[in-house]
N, C-alpha and C. Protein backbone atom coordinates (compact mmCIF):
# COMPACT_ATOMS: atom_id res chain seq x y z
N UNK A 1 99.89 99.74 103.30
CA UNK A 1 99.47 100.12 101.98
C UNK A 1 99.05 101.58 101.99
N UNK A 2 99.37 102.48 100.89
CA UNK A 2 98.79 103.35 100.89
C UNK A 2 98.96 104.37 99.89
N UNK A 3 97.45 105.08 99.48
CA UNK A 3 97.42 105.85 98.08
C UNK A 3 97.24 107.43 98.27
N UNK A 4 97.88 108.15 97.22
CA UNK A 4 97.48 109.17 96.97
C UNK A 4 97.09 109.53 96.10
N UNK A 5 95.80 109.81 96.37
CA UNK A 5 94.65 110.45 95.42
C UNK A 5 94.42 111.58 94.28
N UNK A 6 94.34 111.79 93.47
CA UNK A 6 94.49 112.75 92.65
C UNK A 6 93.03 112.87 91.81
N UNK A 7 92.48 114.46 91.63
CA UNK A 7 91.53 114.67 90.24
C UNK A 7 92.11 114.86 89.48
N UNK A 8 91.63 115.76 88.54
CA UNK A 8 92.27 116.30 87.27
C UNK A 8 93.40 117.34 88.07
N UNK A 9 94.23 117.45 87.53
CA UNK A 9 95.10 118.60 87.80
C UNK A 9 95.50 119.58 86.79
N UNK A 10 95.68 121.04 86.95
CA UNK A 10 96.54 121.72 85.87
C UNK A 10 97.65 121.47 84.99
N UNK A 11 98.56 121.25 85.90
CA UNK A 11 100.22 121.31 85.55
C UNK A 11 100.83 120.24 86.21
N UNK A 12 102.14 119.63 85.91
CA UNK A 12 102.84 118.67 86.56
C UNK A 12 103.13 119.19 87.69
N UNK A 13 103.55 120.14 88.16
CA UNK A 13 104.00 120.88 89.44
C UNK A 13 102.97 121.06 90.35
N UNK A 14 101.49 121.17 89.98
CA UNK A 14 100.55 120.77 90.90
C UNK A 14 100.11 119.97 91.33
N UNK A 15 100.79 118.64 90.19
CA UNK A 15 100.62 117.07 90.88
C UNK A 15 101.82 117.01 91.54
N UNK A 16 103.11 117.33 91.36
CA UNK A 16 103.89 116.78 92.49
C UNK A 16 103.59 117.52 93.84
N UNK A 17 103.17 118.71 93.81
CA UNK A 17 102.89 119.46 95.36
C UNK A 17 101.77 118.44 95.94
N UNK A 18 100.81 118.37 94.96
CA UNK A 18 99.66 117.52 95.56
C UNK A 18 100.29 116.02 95.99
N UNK A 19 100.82 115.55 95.41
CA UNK A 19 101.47 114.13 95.70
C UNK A 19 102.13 114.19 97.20
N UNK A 20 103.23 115.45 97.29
CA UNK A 20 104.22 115.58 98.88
C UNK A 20 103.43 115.79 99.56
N UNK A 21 102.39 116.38 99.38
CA UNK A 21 101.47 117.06 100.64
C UNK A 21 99.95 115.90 101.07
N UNK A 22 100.05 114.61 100.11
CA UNK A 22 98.70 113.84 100.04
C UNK A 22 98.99 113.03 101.23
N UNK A 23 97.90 112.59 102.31
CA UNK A 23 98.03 112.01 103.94
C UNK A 23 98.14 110.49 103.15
N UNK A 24 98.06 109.12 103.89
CA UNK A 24 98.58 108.17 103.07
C UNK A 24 96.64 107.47 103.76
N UNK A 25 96.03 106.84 102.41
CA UNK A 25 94.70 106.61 102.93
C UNK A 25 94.99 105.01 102.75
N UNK A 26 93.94 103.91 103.64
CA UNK A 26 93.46 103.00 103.58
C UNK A 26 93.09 102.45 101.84
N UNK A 27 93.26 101.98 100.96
CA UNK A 27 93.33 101.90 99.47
C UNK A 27 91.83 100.67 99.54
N UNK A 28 90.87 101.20 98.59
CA UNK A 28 89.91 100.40 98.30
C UNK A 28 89.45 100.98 97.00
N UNK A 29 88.84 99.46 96.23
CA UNK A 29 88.56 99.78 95.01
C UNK A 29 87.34 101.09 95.11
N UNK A 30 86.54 101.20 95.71
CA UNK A 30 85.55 102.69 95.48
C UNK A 30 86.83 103.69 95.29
N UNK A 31 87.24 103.93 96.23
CA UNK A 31 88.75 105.18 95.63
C UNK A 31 89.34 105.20 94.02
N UNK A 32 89.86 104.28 94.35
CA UNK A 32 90.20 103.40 92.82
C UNK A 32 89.02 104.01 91.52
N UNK A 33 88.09 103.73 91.75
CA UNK A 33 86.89 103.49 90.36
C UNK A 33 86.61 105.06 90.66
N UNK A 34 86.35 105.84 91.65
CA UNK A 34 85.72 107.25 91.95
C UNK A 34 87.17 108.06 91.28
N UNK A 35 88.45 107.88 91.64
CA UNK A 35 89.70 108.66 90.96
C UNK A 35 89.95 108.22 89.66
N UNK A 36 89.51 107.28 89.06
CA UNK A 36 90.31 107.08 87.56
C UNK A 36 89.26 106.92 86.74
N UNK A 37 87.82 106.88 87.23
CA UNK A 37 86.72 107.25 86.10
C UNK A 37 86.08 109.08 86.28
N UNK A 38 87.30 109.77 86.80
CA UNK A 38 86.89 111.42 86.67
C UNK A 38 87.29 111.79 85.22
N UNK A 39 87.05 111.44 84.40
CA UNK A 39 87.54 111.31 82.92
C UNK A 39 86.56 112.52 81.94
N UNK A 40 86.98 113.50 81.71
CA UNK A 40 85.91 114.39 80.83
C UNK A 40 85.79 113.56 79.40
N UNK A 41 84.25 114.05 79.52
CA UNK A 41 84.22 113.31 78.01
C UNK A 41 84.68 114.26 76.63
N UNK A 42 85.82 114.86 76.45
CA UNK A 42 86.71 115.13 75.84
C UNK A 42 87.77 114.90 76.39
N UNK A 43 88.35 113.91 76.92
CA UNK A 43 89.61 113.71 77.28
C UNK A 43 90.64 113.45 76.39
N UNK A 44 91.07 114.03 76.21
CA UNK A 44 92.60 113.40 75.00
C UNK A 44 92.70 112.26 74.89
N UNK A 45 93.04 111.62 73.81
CA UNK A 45 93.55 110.07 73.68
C UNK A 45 94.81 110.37 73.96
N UNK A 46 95.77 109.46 74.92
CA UNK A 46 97.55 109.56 75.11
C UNK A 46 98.11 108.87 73.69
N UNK A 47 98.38 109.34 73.53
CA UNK A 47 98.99 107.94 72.27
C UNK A 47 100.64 107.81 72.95
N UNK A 48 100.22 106.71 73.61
CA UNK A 48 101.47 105.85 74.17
C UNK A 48 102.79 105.59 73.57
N UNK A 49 102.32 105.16 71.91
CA UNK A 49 103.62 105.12 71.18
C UNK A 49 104.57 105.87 71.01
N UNK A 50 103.82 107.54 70.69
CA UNK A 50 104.56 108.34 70.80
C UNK A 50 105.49 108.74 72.07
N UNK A 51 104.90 108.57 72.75
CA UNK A 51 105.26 108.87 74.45
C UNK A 51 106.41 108.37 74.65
N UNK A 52 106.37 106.71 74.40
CA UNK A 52 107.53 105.73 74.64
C UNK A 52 108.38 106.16 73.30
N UNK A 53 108.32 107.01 72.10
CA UNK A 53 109.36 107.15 71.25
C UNK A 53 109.97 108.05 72.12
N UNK A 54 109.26 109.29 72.44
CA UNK A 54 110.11 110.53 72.74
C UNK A 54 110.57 110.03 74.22
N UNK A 55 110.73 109.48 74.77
CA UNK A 55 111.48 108.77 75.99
C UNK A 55 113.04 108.16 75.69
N UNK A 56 112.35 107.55 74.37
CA UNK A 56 113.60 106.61 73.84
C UNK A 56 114.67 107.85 72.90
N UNK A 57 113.75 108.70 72.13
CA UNK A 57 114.71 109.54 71.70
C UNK A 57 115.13 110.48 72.46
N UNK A 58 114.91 110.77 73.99
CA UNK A 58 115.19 112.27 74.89
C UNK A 58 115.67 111.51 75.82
N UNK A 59 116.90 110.25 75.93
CA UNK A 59 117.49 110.00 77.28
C UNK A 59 118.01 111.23 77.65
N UNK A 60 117.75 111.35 79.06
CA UNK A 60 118.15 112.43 80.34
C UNK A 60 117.63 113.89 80.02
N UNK A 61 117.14 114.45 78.51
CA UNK A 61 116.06 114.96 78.92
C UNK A 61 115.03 114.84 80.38
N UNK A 62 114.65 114.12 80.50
CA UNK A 62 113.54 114.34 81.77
C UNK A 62 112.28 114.29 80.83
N UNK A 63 111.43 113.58 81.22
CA UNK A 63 109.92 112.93 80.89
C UNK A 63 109.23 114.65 80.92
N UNK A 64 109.30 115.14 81.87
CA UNK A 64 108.75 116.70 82.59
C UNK A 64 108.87 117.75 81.19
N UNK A 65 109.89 117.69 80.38
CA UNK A 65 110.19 118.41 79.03
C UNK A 65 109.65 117.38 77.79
N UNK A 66 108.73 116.51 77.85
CA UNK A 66 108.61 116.03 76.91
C UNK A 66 107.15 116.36 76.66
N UNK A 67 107.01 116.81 75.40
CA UNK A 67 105.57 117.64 74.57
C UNK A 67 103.97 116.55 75.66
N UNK A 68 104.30 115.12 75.29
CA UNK A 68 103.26 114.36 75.51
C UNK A 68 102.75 113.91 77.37
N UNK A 69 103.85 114.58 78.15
CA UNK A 69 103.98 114.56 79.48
C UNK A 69 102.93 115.20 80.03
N UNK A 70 102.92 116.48 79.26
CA UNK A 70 102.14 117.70 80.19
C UNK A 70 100.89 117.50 79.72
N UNK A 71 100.51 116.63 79.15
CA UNK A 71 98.49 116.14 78.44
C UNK A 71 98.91 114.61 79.42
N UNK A 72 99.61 114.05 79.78
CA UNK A 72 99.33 112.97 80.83
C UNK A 72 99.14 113.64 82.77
N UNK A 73 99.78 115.06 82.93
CA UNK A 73 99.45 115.17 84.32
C UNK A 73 98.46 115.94 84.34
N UNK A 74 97.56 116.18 83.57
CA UNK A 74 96.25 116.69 83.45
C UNK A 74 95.25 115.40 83.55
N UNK A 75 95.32 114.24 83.36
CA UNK A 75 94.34 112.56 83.19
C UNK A 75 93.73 112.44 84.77
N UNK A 76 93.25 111.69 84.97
CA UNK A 76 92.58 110.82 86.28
C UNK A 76 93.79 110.07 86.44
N UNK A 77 94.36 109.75 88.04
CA UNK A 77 95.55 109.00 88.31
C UNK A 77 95.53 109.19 89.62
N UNK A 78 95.99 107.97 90.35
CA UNK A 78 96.96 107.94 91.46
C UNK A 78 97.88 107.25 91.49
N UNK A 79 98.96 107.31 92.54
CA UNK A 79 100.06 106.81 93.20
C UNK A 79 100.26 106.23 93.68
N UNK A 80 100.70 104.59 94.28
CA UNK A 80 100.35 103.60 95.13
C UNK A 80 101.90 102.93 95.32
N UNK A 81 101.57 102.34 96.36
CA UNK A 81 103.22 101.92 96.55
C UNK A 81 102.87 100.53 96.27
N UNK A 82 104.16 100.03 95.86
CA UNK A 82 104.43 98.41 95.48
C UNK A 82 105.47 98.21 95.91
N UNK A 83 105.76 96.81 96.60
CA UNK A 83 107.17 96.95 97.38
C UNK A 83 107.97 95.89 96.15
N UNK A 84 109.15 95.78 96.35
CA UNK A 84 110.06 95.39 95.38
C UNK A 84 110.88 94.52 96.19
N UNK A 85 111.71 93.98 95.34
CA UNK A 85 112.79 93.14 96.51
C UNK A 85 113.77 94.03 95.66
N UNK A 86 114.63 94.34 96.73
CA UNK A 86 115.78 95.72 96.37
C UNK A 86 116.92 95.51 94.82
N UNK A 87 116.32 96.65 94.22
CA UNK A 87 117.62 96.34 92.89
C UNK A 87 116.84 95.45 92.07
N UNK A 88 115.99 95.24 91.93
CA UNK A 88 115.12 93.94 91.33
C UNK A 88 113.36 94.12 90.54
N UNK A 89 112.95 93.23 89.60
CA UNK A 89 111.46 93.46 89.22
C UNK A 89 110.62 92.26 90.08
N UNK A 90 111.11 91.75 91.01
CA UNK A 90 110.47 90.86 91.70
C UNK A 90 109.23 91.53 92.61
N UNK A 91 107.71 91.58 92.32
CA UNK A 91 107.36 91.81 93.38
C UNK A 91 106.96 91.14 94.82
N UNK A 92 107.00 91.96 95.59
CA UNK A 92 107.11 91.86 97.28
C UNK A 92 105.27 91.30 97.43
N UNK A 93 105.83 89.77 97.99
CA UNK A 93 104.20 89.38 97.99
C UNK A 93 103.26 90.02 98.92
N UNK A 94 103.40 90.87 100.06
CA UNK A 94 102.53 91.77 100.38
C UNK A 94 101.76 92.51 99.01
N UNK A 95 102.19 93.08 98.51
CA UNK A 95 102.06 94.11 97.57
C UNK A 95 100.81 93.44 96.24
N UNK A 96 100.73 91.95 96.55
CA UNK A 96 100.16 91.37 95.56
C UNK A 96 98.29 91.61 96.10
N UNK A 97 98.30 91.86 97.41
CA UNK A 97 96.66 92.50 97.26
C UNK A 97 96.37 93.99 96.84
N UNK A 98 97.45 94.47 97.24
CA UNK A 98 97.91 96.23 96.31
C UNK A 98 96.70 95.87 94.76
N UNK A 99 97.73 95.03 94.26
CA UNK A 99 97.66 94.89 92.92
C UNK A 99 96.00 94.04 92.49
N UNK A 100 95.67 93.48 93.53
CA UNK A 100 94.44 92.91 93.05
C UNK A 100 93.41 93.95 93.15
N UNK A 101 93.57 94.50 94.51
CA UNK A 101 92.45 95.69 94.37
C UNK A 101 92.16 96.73 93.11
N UNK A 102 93.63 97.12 93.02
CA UNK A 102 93.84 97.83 91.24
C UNK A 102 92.98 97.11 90.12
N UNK A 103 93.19 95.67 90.15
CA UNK A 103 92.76 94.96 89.22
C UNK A 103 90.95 94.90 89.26
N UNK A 104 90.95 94.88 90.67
CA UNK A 104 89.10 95.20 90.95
C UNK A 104 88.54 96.24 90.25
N UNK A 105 89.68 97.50 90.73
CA UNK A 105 88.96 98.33 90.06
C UNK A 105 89.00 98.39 88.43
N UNK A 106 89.30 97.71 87.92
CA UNK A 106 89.48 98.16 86.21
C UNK A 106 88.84 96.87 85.70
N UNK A 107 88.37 96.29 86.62
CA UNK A 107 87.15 95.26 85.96
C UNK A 107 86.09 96.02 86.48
N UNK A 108 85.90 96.70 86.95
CA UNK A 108 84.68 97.82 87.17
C UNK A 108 84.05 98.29 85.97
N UNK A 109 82.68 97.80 85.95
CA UNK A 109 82.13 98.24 84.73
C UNK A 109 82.43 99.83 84.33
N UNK A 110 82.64 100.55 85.36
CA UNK A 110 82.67 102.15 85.11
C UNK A 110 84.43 102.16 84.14
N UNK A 111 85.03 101.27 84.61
CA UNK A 111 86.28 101.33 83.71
C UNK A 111 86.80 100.39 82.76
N UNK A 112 85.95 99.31 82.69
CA UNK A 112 86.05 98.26 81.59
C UNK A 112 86.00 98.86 80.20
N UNK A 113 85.87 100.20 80.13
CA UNK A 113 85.92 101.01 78.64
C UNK A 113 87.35 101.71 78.24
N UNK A 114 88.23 102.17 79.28
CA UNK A 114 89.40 102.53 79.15
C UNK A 114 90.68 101.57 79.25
N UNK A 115 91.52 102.19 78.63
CA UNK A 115 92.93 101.43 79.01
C UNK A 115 93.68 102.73 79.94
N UNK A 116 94.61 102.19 80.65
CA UNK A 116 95.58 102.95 81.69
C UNK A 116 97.12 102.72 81.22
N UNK A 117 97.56 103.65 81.80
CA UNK A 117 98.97 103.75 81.96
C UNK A 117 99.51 103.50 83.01
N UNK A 118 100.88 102.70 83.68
CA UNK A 118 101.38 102.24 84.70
C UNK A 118 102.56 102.73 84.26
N UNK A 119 102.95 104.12 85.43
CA UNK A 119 103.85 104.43 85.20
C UNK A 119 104.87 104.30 86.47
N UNK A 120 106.62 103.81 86.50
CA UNK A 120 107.35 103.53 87.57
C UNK A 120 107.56 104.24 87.77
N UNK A 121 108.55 104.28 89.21
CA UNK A 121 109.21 105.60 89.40
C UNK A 121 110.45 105.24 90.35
N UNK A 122 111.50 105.68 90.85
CA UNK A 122 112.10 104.86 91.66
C UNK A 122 112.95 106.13 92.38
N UNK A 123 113.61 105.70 93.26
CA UNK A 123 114.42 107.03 94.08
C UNK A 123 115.73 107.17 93.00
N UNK A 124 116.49 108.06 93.72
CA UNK A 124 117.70 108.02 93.23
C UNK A 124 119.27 107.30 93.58
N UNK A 125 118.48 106.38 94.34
CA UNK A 125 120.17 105.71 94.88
C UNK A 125 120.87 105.33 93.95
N UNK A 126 120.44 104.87 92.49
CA UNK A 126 121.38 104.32 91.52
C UNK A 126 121.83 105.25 90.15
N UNK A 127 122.02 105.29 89.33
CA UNK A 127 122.63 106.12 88.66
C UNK A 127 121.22 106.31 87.85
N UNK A 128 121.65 107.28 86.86
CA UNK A 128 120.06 107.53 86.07
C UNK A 128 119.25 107.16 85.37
N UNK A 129 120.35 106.10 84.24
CA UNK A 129 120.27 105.16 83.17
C UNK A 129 119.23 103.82 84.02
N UNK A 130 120.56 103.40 85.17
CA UNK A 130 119.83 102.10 85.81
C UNK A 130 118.45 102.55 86.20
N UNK A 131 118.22 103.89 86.75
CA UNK A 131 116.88 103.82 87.25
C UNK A 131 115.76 103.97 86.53
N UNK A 132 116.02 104.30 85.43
CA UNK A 132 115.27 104.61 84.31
C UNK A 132 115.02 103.22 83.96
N UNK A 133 115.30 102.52 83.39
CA UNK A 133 115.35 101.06 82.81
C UNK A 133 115.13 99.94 83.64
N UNK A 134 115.10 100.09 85.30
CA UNK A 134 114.58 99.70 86.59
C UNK A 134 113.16 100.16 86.85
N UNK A 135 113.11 101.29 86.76
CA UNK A 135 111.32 101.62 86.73
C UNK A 135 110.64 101.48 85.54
N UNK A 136 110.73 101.17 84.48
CA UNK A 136 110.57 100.94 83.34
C UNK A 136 110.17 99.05 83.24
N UNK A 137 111.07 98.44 84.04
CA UNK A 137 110.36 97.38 83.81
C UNK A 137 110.17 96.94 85.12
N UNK A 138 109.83 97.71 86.28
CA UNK A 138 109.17 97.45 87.31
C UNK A 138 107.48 97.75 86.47
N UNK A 139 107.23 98.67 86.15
CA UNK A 139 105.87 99.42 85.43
C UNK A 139 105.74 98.15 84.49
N UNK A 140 106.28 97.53 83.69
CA UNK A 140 105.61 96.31 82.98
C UNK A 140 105.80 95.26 83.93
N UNK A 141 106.59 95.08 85.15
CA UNK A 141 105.68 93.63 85.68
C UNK A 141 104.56 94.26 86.66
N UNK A 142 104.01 95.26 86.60
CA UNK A 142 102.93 95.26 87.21
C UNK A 142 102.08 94.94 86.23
N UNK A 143 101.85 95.60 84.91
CA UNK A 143 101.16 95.72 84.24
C UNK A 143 101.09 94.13 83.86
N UNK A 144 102.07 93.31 83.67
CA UNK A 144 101.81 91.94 84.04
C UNK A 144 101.47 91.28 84.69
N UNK A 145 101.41 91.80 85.96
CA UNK A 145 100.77 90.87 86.98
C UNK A 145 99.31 91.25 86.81
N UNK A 146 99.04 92.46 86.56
CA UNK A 146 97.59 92.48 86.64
C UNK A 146 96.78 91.94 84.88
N UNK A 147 97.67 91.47 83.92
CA UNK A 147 96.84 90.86 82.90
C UNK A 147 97.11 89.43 82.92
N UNK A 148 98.29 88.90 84.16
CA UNK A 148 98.17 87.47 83.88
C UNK A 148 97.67 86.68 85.19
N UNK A 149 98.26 87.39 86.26
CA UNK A 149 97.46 86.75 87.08
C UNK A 149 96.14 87.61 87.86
N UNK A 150 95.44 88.84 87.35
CA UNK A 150 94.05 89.23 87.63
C UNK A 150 93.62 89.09 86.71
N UNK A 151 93.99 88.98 85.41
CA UNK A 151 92.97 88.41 83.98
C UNK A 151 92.50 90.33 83.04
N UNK A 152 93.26 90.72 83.86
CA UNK A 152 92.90 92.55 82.92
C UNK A 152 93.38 92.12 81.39
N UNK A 153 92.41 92.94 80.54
CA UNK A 153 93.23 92.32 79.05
C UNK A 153 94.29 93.31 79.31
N UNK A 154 95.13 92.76 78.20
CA UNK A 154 96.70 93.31 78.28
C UNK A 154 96.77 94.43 77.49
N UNK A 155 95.37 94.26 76.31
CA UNK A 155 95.18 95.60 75.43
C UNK A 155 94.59 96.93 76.07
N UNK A 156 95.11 96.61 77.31
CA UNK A 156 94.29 97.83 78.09
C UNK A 156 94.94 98.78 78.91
N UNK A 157 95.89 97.65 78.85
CA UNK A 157 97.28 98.17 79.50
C UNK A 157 98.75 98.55 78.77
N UNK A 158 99.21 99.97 78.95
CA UNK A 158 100.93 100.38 78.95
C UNK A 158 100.97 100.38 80.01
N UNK A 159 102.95 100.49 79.87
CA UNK A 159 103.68 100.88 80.71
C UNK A 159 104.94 101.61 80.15
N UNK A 160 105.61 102.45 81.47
CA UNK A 160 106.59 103.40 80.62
C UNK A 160 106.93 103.62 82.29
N UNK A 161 108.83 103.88 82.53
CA UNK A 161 109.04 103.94 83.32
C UNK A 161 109.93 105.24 83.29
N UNK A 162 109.71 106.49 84.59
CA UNK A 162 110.66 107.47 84.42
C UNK A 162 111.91 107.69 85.58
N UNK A 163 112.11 106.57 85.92
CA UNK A 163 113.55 106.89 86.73
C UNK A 163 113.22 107.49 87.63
N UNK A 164 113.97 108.15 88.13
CA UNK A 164 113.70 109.01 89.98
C UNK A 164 114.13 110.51 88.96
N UNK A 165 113.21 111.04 88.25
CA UNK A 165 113.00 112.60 87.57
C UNK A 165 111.84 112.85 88.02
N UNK A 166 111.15 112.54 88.89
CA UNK A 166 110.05 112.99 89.36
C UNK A 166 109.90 112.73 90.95
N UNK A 167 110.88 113.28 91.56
CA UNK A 167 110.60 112.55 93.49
C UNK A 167 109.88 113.16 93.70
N UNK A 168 108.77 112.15 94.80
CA UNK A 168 108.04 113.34 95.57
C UNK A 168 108.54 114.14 96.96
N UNK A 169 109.44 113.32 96.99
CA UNK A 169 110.09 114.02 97.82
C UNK A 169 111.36 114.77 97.51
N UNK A 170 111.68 116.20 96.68
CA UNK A 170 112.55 116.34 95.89
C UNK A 170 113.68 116.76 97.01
N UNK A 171 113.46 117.09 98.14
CA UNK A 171 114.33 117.53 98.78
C UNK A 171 115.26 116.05 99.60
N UNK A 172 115.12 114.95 99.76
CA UNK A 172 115.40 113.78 100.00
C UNK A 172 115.28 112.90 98.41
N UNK A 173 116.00 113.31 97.20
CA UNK A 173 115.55 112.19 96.28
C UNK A 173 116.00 110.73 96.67
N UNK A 174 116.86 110.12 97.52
CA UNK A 174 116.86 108.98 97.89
C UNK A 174 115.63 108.20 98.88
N UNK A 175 114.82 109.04 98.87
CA UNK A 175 113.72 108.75 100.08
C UNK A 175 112.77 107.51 99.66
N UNK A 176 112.57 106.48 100.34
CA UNK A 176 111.97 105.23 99.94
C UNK A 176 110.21 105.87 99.23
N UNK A 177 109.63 107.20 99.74
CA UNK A 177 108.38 107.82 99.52
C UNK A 177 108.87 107.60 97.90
N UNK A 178 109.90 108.37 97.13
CA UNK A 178 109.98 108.36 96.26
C UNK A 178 110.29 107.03 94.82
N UNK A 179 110.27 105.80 95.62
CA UNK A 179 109.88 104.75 94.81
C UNK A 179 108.13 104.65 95.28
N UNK A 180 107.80 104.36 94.01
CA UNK A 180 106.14 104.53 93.55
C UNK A 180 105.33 103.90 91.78
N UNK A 181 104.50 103.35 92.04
CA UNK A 181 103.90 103.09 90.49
C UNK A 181 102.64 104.13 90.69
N UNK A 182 102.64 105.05 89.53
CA UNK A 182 101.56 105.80 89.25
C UNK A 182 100.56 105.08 88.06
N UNK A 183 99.20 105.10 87.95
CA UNK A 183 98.21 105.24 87.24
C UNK A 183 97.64 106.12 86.76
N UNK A 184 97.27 106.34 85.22
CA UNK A 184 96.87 107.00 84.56
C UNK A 184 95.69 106.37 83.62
N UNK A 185 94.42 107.05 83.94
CA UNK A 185 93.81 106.52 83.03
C UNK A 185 93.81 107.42 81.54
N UNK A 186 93.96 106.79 80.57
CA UNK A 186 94.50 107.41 79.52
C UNK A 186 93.82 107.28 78.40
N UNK A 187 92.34 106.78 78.40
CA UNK A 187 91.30 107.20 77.23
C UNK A 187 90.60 106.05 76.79
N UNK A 188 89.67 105.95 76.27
CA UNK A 188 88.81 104.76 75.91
C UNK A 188 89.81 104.05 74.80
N UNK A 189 89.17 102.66 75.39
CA UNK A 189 89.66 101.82 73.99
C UNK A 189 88.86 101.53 72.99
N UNK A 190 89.94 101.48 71.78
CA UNK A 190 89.38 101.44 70.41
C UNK A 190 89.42 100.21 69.78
């Protein structure tokens, strides 16, 4: 198992440097609750809907050119791996304490006030469309597993998946590093 950590960041390009260059740590909910409640209290609300329109209206654009992108790699977030069974939304039952610890942390009173974003990501072995629409609903069965079987309300949770347009390893985009579910905490709920 293992996460990379993130504060606030500037720019998307300082989260992916920070992402290639992050050592791979031991994952426990204190990490968890200490990285995704660094939240200024002016933090932007994401408005998700929009997010998931301009996705749906900018295929192959790239998520990276979209207006509502660059106010999400500025949020509280990390990176965590989830294993998959290949080509598939099945998750890899290792991966299911991954997901409970996540779930620890967002029953954490410090984050029982926000909802998050679960965002996929996947390499590039398959074409762009498939991977897009592969990480896309890899990012909702997480976000399912953690409201049906950890009990997170579901109103607390999106998901939105961006294909392999973001490797962290850009110089290897087929590199297994570069399948990943990111978290975003993305503003109090209303």
């Amino acid at each position: 198992m293992s996460i990379r950590r993130f504060r606030n960041t500037l720019a998307l390009a300082a989260l992916l440097a920070a992402a290639s260059d992050a050592g791979a740590q031991q994952l426990s909910e204190h990490q968890l609750v200490d990285t995704l409640g660094q939240v200024a209290s002016v933090a932007p609300a994401v408005d998700v809907a929009m997010l998931t329109q301009e996705l749906a209206a900018n295929p192959g654009k790239g998520i990276a050119g979209l207006p509502h992108w660059s106010q999400l790699a500025t949020l509280p977030q990390f990176f965590v791996e989830i294993n998959f069974e290949n080509n598939s939304v099945a998750i890899e039952p290792e991966s299911y304490r991954t997901i409970g610890l996540i779930a620890d942390a967002l029953h954490h009173p410090l984050l029982r006030q926000y909802k998050f974003l679960v965002v996929g990501h996947t390499n590039a072995t398959g074409d762009a469309k498939h991977n897009l629409d592969l990480s896309a609903r890899r990012a909702e069965a997480i976000a399912e597993a953690l409201s049906t079987t950890f009990s997170v309300e579901p109103t607390r949770l999106f998901s939105v998946g961006v294909g392999s347009e973001m490797p962290v390893d850009s110089a290897n985009p087929k590199a297994a590093d570069n399948r990943r579910v990111q978290l975003l905490n993305i503003g109090l709920v209303k």
